[in-house]
PDB file of N, CA and C in Angstrom:
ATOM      1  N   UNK A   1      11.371  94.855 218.852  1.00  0.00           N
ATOM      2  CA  UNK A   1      11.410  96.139 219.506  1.00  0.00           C
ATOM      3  C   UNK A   1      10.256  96.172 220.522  1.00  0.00           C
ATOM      4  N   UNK A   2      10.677  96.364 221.697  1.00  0.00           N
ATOM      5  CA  UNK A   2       9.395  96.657 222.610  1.00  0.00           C
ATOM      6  C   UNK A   2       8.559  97.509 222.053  1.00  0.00           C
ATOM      7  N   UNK A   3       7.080  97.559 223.195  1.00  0.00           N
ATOM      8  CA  UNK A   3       6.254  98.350 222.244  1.00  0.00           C
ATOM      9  C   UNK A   3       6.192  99.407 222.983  1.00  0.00           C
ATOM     10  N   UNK A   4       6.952  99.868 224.272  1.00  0.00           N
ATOM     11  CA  UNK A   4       7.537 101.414 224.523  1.00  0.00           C
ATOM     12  C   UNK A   4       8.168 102.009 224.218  1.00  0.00           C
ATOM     13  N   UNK A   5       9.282 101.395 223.144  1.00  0.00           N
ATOM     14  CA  UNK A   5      10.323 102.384 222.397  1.00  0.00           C
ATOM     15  C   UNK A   5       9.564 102.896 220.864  1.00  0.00           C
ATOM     16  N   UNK A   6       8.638 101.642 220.557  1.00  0.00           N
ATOM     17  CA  UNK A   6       7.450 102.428 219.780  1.00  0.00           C
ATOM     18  C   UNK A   6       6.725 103.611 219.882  1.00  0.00           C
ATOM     19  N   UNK A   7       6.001 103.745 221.315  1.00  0.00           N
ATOM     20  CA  UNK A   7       5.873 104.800 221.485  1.00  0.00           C
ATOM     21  C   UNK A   7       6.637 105.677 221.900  1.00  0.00           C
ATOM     22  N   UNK A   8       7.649 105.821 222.182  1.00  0.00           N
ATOM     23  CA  UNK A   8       8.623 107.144 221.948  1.00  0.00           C
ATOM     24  C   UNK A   8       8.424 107.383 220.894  1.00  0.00           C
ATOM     25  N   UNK A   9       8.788 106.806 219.957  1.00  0.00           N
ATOM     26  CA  UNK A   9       9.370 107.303 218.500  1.00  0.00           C
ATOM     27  C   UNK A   9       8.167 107.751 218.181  1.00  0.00           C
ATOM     28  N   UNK A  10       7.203 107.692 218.254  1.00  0.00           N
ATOM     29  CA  UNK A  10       5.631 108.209 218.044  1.00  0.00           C
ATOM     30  C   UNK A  10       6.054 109.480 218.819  1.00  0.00           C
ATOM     31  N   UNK A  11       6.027 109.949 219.948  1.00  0.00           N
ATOM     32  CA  UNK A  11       6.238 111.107 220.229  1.00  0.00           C
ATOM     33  C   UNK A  11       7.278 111.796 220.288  1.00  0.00           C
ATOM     34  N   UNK A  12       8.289 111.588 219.831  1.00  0.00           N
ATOM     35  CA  UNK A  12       9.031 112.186 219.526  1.00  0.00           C
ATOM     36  C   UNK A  12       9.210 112.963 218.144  1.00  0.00           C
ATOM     37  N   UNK A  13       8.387 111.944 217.355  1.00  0.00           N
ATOM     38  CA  UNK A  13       8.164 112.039 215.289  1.00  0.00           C
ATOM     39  C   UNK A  13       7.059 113.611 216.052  1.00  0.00           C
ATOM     40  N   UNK A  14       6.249 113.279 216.776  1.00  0.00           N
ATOM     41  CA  UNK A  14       4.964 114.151 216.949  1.00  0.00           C
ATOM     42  C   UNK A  14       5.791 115.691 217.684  1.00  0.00           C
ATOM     43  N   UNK A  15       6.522 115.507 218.295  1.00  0.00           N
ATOM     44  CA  UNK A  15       7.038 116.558 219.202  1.00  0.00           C
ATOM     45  C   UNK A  15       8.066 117.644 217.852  1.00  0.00           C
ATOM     46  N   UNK A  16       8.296 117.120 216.931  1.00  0.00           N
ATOM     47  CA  UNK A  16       9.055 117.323 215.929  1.00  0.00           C
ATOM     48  C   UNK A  16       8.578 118.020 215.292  1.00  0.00           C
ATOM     49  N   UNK A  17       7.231 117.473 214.676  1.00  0.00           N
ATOM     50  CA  UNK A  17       6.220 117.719 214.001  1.00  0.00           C
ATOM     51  C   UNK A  17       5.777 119.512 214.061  1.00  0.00           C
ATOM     52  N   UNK A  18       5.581 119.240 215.584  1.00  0.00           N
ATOM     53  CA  UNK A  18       5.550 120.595 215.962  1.00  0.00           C
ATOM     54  C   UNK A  18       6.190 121.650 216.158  1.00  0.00           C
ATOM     55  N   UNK A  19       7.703 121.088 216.263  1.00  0.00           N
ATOM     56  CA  UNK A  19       8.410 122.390 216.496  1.00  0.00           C
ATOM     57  C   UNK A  19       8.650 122.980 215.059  1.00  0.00           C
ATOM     58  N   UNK A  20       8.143 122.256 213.724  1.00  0.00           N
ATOM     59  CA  UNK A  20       8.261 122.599 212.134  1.00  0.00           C
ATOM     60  C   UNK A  20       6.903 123.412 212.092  1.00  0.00           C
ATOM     61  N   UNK A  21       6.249 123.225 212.693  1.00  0.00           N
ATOM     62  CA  UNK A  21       4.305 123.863 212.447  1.00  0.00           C
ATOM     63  C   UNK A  21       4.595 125.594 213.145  1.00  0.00           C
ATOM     64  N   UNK A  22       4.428 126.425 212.277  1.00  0.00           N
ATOM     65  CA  UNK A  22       4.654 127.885 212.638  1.00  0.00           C
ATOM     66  C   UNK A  22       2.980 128.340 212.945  1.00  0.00           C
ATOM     67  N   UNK A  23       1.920 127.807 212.384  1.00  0.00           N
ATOM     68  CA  UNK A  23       0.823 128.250 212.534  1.00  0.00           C
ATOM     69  C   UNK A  23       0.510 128.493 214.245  1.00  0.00           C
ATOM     70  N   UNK A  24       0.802 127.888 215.140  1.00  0.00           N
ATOM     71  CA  UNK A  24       0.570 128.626 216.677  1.00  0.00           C
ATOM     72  C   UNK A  24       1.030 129.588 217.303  1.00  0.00           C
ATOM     73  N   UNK A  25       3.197 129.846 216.335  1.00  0.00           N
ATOM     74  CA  UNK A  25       3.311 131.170 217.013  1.00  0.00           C
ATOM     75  C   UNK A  25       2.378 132.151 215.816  1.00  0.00           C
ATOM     76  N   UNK A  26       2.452 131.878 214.860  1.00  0.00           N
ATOM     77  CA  UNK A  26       1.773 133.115 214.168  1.00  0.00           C
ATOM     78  C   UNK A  26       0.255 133.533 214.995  1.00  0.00           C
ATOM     79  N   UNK A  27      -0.482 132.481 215.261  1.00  0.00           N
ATOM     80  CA  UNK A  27      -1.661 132.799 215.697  1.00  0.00           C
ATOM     81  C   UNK A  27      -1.023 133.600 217.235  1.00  0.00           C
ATOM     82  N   UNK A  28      -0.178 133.547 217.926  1.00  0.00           N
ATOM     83  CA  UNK A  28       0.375 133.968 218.734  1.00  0.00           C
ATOM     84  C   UNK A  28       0.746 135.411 218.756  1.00  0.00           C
ATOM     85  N   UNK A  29       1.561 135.339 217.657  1.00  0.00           N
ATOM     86  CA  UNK A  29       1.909 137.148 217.651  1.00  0.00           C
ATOM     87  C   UNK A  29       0.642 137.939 217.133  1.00  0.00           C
ATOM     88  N   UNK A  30      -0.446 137.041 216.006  1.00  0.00           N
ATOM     89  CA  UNK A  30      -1.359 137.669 215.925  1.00  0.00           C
ATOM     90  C   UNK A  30      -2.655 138.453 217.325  1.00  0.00           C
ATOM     91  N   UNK A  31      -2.253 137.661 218.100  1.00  0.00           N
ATOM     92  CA  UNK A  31      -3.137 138.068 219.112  1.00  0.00           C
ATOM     93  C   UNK A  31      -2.391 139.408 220.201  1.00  0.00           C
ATOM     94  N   UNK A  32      -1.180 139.250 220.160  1.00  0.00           N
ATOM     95  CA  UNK A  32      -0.099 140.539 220.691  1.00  0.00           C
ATOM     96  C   UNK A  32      -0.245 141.346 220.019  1.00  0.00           C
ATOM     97  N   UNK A  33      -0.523 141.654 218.523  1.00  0.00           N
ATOM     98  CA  UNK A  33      -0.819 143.280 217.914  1.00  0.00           C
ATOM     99  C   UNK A  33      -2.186 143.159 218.205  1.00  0.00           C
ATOM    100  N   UNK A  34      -3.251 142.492 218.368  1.00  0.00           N
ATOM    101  CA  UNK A  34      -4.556 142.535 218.482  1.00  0.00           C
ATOM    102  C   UNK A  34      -4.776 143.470 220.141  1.00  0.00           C
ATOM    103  N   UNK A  35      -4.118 142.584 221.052  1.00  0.00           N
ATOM    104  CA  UNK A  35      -3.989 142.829 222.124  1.00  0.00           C
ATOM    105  C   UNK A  35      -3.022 144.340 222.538  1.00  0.00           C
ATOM    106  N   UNK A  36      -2.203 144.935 221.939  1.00  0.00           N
ATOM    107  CA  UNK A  36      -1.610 145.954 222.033  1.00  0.00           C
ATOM    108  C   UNK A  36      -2.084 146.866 221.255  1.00  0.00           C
ATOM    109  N   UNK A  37      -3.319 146.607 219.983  1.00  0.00           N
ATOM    110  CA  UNK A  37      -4.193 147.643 219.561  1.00  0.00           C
ATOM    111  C   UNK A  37      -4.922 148.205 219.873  1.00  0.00           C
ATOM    112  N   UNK A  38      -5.981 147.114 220.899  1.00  0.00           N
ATOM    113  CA  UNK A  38      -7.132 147.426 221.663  1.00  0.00           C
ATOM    114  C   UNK A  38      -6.540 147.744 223.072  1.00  0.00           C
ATOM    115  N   UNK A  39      -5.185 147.840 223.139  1.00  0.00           N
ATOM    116  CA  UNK A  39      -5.096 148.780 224.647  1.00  0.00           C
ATOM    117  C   UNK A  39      -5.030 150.161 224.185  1.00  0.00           C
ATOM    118  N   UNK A  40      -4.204 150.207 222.258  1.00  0.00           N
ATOM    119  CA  UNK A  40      -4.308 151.720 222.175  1.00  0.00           C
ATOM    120  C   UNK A  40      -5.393 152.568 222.149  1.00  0.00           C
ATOM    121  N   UNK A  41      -6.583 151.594 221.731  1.00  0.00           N
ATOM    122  CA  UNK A  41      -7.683 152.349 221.157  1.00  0.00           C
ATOM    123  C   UNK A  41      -8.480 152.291 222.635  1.00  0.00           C
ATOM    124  N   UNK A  42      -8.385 151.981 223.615  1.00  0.00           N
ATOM    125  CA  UNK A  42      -8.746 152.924 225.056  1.00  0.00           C
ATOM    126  C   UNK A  42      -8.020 153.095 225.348  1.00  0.00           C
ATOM    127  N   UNK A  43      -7.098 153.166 225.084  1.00  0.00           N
ATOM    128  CA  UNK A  43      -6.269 154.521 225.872  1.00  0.00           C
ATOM    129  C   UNK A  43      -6.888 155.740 225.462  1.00  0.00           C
ATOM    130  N   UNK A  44      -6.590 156.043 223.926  1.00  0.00           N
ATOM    131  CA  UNK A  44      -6.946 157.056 223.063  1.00  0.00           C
ATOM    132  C   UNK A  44      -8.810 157.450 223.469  1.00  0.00           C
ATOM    133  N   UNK A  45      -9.412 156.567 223.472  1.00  0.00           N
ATOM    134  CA  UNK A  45     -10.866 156.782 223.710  1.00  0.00           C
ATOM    135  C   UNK A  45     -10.730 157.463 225.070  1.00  0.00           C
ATOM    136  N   UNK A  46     -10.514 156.724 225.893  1.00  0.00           N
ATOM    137  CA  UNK A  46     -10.165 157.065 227.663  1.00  0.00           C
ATOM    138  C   UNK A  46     -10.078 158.951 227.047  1.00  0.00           C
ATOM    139  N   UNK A  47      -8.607 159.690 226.792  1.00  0.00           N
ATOM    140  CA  UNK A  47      -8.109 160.691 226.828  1.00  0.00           C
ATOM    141  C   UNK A  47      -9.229 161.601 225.793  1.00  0.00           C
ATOM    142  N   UNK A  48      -9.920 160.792 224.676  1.00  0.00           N
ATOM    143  CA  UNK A  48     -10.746 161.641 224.043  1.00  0.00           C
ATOM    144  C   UNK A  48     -11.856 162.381 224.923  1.00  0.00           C
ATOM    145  N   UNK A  49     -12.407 160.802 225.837  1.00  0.00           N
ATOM    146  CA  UNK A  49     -13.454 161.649 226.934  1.00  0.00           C
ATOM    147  C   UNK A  49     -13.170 162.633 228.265  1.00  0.00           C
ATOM    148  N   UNK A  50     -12.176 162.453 228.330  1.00  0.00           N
ATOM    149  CA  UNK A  50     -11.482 163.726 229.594  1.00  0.00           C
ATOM    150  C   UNK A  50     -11.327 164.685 228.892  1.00  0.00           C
ATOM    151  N   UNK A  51     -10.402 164.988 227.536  1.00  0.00           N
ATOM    152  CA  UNK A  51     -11.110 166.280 227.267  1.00  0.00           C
ATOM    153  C   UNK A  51     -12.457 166.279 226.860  1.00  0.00           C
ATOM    154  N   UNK A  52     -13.032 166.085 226.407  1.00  0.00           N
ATOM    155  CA  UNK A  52     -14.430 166.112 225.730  1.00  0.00           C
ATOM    156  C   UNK A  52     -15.134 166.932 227.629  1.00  0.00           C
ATOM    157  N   UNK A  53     -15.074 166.028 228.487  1.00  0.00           N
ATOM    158  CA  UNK A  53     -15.921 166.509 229.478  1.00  0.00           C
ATOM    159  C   UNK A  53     -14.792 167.914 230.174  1.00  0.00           C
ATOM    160  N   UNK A  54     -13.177 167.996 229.784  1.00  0.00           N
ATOM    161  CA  UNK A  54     -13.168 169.223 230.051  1.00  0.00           C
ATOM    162  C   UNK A  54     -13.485 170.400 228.961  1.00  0.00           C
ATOM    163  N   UNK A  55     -13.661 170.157 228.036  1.00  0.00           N
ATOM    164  CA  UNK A  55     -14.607 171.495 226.837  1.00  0.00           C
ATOM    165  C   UNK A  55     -15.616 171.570 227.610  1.00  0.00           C
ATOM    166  N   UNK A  56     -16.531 170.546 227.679  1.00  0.00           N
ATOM    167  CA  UNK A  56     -18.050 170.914 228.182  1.00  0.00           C
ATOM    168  C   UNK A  56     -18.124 171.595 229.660  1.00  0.00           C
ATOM    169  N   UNK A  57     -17.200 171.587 230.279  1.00  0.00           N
ATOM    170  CA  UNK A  57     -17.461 171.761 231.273  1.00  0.00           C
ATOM    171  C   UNK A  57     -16.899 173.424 231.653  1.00  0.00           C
ATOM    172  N   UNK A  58     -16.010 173.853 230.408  1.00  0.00           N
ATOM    173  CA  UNK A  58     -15.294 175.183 230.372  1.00  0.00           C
ATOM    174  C   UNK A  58     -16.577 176.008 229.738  1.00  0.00           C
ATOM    175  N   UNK A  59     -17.874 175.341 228.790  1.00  0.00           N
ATOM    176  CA  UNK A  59     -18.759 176.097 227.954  1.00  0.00           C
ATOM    177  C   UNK A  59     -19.678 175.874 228.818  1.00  0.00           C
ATOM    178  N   UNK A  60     -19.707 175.229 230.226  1.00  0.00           N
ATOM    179  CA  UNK A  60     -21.103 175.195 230.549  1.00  0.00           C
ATOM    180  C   UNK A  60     -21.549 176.517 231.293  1.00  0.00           C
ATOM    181  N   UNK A  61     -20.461 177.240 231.945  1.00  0.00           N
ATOM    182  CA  UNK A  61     -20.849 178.446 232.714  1.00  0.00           C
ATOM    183  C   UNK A  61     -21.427 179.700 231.697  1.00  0.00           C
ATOM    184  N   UNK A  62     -20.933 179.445 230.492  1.00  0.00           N
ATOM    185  CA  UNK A  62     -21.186 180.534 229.626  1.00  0.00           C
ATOM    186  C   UNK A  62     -22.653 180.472 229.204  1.00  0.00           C
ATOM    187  N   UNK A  63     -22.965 179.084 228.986  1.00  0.00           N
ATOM    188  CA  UNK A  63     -24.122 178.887 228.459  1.00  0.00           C
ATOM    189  C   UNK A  63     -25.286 178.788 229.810  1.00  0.00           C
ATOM    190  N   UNK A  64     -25.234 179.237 231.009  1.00  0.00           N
ATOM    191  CA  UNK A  64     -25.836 179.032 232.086  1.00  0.00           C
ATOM    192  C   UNK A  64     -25.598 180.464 232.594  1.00  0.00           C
ATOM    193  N   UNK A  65     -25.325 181.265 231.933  1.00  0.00           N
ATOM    194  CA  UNK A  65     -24.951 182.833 232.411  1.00  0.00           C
ATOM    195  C   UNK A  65     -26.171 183.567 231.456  1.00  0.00           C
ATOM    196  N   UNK A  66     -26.271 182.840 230.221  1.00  0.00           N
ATOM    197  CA  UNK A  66     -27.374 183.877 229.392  1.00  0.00           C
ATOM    198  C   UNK A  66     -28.487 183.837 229.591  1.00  0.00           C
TER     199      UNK A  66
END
């Protein structure tokens, strides 16, 4: 057997190998809820501080009147 059809079969056994190995999509989707959590949690932060600075900013005349 030549020793290039050797290496096929080496990468091909290897290419195989991998499409049986689930550990990269898992690490995969793990990073898509990671990544779609931390857009929720600024979003949510973002909208906490717009109101936050519109309260303060509805109490500031009151408290600048006494």
């Amino acid at each position: 057997m030549p020793a290039y059809r050797s290496g096929m079969k080496q990468l091909v056994s290897s290419f195989a190998g991998l499409r049986s190995d689930e550990r990269g999509a898992t690490a995969i989707e793990y990073a898509l809820i990671a990544g779609f959590i931390s857009i929720a949690i600024v979003t949510a932060a973002t909208q906490i501080g717009v109101n936050l600075v519109k309260l303060f900013s509805g109490i500031l005349p009151g408290l600048e009147g006494s």
